[in-house]
Protein backbone atom coordinates (compact mmCIF):
# COMPACT_ATOMS: atom_id res chain seq x y z
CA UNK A 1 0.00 0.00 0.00
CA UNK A 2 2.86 2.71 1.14
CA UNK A 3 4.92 1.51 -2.04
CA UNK A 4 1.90 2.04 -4.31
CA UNK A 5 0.87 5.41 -3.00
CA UNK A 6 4.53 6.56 -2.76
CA UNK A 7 5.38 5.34 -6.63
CA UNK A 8 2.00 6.33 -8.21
CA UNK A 9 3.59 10.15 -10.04
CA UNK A 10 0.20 10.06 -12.85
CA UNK A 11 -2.13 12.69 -12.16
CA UNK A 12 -5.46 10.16 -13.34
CA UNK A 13 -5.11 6.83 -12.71
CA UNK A 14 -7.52 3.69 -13.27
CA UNK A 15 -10.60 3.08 -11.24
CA UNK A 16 -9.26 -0.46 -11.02
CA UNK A 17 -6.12 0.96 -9.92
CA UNK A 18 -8.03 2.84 -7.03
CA UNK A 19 -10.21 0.18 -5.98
CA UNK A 20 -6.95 -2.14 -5.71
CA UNK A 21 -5.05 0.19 -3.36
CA UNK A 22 -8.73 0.93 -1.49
CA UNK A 23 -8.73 -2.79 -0.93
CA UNK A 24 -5.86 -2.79 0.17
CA UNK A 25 -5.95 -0.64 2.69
CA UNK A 26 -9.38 -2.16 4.00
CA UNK A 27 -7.60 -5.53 3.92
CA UNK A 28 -5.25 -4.04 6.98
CA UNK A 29 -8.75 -2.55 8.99
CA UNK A 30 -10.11 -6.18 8.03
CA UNK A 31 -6.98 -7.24 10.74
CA UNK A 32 -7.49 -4.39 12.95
CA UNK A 33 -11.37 -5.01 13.17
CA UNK A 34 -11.64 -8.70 12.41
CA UNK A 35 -15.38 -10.30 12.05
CA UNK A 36 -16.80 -6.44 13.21
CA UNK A 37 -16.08 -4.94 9.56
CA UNK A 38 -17.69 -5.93 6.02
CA UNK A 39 -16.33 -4.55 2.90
CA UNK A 40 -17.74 -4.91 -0.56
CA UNK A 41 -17.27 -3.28 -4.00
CA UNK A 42 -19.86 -3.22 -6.30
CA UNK A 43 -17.77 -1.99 -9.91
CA UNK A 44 -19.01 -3.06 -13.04
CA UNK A 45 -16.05 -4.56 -15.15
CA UNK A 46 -16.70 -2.07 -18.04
CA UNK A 47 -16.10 0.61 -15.73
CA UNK A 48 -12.67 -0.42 -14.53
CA UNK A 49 -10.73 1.59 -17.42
CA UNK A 50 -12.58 4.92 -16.28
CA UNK A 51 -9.98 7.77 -15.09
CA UNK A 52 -10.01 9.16 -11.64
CA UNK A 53 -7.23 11.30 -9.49
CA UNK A 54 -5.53 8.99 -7.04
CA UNK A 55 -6.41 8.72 -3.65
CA UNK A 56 -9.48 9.74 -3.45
CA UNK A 57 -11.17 6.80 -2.62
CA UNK A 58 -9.32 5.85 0.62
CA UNK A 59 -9.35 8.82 2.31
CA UNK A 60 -13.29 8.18 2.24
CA UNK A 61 -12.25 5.03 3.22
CA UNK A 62 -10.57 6.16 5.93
CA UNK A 63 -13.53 8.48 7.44
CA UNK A 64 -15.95 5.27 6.87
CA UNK A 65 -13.79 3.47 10.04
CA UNK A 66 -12.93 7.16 11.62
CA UNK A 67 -16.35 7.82 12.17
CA UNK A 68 -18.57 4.27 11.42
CA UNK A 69 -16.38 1.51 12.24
CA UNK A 70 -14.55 3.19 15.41
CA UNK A 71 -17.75 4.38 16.90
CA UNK A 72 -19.84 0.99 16.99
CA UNK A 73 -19.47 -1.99 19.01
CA UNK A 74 -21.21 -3.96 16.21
CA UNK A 75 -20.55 -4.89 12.97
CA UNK A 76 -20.15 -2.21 10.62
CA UNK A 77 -20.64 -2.48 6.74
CA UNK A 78 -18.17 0.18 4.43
CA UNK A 79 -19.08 0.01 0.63
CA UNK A 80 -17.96 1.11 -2.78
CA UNK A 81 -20.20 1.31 -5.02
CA UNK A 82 -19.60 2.65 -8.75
CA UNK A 83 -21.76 3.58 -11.53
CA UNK A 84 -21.72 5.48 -15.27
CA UNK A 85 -24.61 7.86 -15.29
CA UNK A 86 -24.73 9.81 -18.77
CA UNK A 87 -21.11 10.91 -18.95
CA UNK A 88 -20.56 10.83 -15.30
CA UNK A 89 -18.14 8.76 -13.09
CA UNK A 90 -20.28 8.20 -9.87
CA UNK A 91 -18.10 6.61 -6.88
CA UNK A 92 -20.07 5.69 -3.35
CA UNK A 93 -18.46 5.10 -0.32
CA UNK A 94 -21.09 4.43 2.40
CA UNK A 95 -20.93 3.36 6.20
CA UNK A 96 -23.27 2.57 8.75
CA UNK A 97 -22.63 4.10 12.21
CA UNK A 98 -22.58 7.59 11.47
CA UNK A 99 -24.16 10.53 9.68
CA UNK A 100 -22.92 13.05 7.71
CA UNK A 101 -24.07 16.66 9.06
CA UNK A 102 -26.06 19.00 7.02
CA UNK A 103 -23.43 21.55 4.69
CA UNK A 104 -20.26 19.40 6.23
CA UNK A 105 -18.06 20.50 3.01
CA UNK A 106 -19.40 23.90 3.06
CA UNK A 107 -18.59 24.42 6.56
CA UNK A 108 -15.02 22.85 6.52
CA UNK A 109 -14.26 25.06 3.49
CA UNK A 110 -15.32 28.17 5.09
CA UNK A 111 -13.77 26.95 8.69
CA UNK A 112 -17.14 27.57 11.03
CA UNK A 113 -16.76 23.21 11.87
CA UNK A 114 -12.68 22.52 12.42
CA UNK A 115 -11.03 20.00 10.62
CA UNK A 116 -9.71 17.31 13.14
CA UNK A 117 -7.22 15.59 10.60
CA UNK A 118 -9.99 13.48 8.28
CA UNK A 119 -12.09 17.04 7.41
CA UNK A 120 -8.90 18.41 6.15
CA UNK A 121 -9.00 15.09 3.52
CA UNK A 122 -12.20 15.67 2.32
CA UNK A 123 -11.61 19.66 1.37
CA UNK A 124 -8.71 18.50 -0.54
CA UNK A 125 -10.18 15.65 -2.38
CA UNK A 126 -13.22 17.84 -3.63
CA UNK A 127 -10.84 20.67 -4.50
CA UNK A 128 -8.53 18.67 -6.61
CA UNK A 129 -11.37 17.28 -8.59
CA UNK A 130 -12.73 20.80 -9.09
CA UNK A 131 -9.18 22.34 -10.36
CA UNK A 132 -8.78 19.26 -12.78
CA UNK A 133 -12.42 19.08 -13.61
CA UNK A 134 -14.26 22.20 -13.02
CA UNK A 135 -16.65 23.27 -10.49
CA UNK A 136 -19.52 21.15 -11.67
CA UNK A 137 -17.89 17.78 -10.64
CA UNK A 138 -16.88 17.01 -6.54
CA UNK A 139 -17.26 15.77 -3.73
CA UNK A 140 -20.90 15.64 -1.72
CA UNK A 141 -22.46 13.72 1.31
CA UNK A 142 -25.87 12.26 1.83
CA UNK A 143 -27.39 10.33 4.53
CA UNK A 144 -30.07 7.61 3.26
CA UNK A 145 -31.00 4.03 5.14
CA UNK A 146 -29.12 4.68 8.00
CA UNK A 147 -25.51 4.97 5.88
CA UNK A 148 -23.73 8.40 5.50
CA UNK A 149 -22.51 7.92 1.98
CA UNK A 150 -20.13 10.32 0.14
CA UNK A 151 -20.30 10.56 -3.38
CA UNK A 152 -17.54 11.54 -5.57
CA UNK A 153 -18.78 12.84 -9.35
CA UNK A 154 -16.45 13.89 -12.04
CA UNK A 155 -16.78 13.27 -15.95
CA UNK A 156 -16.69 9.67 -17.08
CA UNK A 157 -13.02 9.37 -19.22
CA UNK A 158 -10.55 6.83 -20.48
CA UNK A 159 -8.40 8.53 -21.94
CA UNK A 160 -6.05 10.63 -20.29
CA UNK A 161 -5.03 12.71 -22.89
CA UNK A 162 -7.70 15.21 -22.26
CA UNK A 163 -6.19 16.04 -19.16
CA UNK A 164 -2.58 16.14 -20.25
């Protein structure tokens, strides 16, 4: 995983790619948190080749066990969940065990909540999209069936030319 992260120098890589190193990193919470943690990736095979900016799928990993997994004393479920929509990339990462609050990007951008490490992580994932993508494409957060889910949504590519 630290060999991966520290070699990867492309500014898009694979949505295979990601999802490897995202299982990866879940594989070492899968030791930390034993029989208490279920992981699952739902990623249609056609989908794999799609372009997205590295590491943004494990940070959201990361917050899923921050603020689901660490929180609960019973089994927690952490998702990924991807899907083409039109010419959008859509990428899910859901937990149960916590909630997302109401304007949580909006208020970590403009500083009224404080970034305790994890905040800081999601500001910068939705920020590079936007500067590689434009301001229609992000980050965003929604709460639905008792899972905070956080959605990432940039343009659906394979080709990396475009963005040369």
């Amino acid at each position: 995983l630290l060999r991966a992260t520290l070699s990867n120098k492309k500014p898009l890589v694979s949505l295979d790619y990601e999802i490897s190193l995202a299982g990866s990193y879940m594989t070492i919470q899968k030791i930390r948190f034993e029989d208490r943690l279920l992981f699952h990736v739902e990623c249609p095979e056609e989908l794999g080749k799609a372009l997205i900016l590295p590491l943004t799928i494990q940070p959201l990993l990361e917050n899923a066990i921050r603020y689901g997994m660490e929180e609960m004393m019973d089994t927690c479920e952490i998702s990924i969940r991807t899907m083409k929509e039109g010419g959008l990339l859509i990428v899910e990462v859901s937990n149960e065990g916590s909630v997302f609050e109401d304007g949580l990007l909006e208020k970590l951008q403009d500083g009224t909540k404080n970034a305790h490490g994890f905040g800081i992580g999601l500001v910068n994932i939705h920020q590079r999209i936007q500067m590689l993508f434009g301001d229609s494409y992000g980050l965003s957060f929604k709460n639905q069936d008792e899972k905070a889910i956080a959605i990432i949504t940039i343009p659906y590519k394979t080709e990396e030319d475009d963005y040369a």
